[in-house]
C-alpha atoms as a PDB file:
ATOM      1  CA  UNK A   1     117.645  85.346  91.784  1.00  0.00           C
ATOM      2  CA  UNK A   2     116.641  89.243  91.640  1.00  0.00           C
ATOM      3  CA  UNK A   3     113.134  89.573  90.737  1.00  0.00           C
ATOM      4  CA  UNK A   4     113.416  93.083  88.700  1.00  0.00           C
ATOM      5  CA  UNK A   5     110.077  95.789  88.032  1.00  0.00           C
ATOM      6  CA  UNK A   6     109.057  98.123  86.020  1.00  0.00           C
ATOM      7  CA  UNK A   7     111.180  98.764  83.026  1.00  0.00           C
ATOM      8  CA  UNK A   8     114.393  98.608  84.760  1.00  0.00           C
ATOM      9  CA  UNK A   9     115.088  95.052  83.094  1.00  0.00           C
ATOM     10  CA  UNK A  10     114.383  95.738  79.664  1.00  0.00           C
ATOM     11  CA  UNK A  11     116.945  98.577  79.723  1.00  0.00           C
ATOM     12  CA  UNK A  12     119.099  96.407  81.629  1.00  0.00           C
ATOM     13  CA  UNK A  13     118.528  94.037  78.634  1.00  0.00           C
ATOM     14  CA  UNK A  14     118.794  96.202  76.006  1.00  0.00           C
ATOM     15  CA  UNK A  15     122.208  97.855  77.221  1.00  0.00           C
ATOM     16  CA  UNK A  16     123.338  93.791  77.255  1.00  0.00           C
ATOM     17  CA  UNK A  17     122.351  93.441  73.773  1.00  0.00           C
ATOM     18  CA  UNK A  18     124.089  96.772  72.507  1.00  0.00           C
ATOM     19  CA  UNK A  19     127.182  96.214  74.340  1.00  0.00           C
ATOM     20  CA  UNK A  20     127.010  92.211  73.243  1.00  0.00           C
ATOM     21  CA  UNK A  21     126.779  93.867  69.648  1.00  0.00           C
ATOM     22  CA  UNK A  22     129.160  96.404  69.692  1.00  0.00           C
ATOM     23  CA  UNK A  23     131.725  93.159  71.020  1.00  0.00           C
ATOM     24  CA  UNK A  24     130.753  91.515  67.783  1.00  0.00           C
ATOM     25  CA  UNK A  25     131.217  94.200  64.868  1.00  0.00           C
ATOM     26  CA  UNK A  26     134.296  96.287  66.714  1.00  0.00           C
ATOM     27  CA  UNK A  27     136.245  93.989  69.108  1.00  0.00           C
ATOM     28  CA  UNK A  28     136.179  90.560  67.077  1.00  0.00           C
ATOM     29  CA  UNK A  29     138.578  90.222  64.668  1.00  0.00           C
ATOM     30  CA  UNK A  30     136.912  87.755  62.374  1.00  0.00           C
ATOM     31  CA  UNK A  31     139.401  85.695  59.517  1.00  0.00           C
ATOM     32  CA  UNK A  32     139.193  87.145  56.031  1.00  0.00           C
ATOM     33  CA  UNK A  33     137.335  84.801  53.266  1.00  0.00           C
ATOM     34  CA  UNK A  34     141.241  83.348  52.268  1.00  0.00           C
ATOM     35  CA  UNK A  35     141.706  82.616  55.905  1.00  0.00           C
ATOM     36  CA  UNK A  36     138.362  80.573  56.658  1.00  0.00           C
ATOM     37  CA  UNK A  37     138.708  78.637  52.934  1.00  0.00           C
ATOM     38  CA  UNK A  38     142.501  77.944  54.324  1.00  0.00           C
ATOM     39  CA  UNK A  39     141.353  76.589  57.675  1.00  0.00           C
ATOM     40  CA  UNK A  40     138.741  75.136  56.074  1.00  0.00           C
ATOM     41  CA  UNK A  41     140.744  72.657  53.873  1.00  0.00           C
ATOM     42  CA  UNK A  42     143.370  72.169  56.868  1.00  0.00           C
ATOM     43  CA  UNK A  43     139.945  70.643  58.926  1.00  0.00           C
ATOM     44  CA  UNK A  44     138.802  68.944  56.377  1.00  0.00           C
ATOM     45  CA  UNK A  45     142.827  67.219  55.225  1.00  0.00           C
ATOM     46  CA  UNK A  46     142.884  66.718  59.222  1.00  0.00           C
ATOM     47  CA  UNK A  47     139.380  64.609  59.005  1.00  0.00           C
ATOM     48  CA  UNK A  48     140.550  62.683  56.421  1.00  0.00           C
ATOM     49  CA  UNK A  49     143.391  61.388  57.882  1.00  0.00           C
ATOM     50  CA  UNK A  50     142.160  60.929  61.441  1.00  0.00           C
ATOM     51  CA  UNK A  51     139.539  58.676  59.429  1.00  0.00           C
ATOM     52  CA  UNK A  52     141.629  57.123  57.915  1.00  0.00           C
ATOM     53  CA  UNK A  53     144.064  56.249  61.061  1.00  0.00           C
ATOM     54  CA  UNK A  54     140.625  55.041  62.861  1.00  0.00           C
ATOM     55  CA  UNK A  55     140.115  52.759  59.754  1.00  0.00           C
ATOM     56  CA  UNK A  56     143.799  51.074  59.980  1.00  0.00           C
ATOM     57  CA  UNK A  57     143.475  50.769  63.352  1.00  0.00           C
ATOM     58  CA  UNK A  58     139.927  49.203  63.633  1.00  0.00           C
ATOM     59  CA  UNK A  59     141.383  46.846  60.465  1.00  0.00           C
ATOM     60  CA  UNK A  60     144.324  45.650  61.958  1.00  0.00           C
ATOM     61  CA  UNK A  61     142.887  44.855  65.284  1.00  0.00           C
ATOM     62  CA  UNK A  62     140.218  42.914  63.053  1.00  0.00           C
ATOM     63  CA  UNK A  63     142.750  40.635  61.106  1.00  0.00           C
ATOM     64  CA  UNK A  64     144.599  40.328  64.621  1.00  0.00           C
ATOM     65  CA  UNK A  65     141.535  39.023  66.466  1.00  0.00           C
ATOM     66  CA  UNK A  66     140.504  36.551  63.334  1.00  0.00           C
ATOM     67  CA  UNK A  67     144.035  35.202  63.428  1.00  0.00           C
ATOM     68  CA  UNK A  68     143.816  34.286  67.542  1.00  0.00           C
ATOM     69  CA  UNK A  69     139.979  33.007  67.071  1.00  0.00           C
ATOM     70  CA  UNK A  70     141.104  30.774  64.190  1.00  0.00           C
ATOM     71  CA  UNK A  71     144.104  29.369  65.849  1.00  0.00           C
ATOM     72  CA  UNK A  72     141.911  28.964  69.444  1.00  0.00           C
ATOM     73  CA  UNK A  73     139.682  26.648  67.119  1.00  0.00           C
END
């Protein structure tokens, strides 16, 4: 670790900042308001039917173990 004095670091961090800005407003390309309300409904469809898989799954293997602790009886 480099122990840095004076004002040497705050430029350093500065510079950081301005180039991690710059990045952000002229190098991202960020999705246009159609684009994020598209992927947003493709996430949340997606969700949905993961739940819902999870949910049939979890149910069947329920019935399945009732019907082999019933007949152990």
């Amino acid at each position: 670790m480099v122990i840095m004095y004076g004002e040497k670091w705050l430029i350093i961090i500065f510079r950081n900042v301005k180039e991690i800005y710059d990045d952000l407003m002229y190098k991202v390309s960020w999705p246009t308001k159609q684009e994020l309300s598209n992927s947003t409904i493709v996430v949340m469809m997606a969700s949905l039917v993961m739940a819902l898989v999870v949910f049939l799954i979890d149910f069947s293997f329920e019935n399945v173990m009732m019907f082999f602790y019933k007949n152990i009886k």
